[in-house]
Protein backbone atom coordinates (compact mmCIF):
# COMPACT_ATOMS: atom_id res chain seq x y z
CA UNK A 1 81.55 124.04 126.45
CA UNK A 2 83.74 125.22 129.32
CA UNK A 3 87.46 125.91 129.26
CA UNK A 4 87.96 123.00 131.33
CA UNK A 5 85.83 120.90 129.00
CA UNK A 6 87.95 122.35 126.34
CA UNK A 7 91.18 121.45 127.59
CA UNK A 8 89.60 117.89 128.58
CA UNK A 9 88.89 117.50 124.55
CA UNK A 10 92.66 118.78 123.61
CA UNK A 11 94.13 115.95 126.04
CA UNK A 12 92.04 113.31 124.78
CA UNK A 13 92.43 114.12 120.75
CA UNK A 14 95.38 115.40 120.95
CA UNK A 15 94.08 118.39 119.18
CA UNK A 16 94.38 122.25 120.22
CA UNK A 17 91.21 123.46 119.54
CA UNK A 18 92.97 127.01 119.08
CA UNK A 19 95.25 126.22 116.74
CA UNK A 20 92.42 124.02 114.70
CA UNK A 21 89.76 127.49 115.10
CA UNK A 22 93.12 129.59 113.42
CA UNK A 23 93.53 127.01 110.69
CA UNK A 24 90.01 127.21 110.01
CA UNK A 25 89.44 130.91 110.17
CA UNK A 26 92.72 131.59 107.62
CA UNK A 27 91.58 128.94 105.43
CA UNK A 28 87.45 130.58 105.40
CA UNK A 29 89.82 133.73 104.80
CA UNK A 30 91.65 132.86 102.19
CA UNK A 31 88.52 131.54 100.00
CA UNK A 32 87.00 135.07 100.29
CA UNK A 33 89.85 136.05 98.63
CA UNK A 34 89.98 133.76 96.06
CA UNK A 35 86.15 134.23 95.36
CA UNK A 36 86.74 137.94 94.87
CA UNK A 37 89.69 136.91 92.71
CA UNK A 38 87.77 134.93 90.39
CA UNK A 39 85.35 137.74 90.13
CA UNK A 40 88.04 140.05 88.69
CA UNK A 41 89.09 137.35 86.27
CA UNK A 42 85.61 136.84 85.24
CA UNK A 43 85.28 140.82 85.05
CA UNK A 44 88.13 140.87 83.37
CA UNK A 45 87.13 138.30 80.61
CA UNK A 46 84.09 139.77 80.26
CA UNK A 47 85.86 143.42 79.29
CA UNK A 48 88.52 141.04 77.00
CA UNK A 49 85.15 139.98 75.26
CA UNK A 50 83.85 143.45 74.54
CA UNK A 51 86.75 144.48 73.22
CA UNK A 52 87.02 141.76 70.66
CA UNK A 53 88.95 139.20 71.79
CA UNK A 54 87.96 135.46 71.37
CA UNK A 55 87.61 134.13 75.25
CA UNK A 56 87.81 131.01 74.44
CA UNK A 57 91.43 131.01 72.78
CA UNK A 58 92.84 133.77 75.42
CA UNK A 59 91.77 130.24 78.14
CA UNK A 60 93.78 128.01 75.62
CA UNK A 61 96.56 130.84 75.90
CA UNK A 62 96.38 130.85 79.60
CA UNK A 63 96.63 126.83 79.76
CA UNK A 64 99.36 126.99 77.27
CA UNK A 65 101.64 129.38 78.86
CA UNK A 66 101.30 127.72 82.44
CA UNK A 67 102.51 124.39 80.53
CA UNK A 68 106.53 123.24 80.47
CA UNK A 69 108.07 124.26 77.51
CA UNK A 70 108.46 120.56 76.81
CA UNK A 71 105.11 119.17 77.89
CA UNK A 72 103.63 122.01 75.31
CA UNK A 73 105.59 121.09 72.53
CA UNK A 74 104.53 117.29 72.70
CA UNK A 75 101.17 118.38 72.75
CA UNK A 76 101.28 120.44 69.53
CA UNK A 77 102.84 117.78 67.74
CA UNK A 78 100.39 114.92 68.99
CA UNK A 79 97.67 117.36 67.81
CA UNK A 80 99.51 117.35 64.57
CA UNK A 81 99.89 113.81 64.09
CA UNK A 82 96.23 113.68 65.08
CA UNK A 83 95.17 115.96 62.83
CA UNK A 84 96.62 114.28 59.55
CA UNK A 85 95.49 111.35 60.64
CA UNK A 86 92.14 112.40 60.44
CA UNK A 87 92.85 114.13 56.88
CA UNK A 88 92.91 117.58 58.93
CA UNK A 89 94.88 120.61 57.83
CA UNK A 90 96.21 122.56 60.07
């Protein structure tokens, strides 16, 4: 596709193919980065696990701490209530 064609394209869509290809190409970017990311975390797990710790319950920390203060606490005592309901101790 030629320049002209190009330009042609932009006028009809309304679209700069440019600015799209730079959108693209940060976004492509940025999910490298995140996959490498998630590769620590999973590295990092994985050492968590060796060393003891239950990987499970440091998840359920994770969730827990990204919760509102408020939102958490509603949730503890639902699970509560739930709990006695169903002749749980907790």
């Amino acid at each position: 596709m030629s320049a002209t064609d190009l330009d042609e394209l932009e006028s009809e869509l309304g679209v700069s193919s440019g600015q799209l290809r730079q959108y693209i190409e940060k976004i492509e970017k940025l999910e490298e980065e995140k996959a490498e990311l998630q590769e620590h975390v999973k590295e990092t797990f994985a050492q968590a696990k060796n060393d003891g710790f239950d990987v499970k319950i440091m998840r359920k920390i994770l969730a827990m701490r990204k919760m509102k203060k408020e939102e958490l606490m509603e949730q503890q005592e639902l699970l509560e209530i739930y709990a006695k309901a169903l002749g749980m101790v907790i």
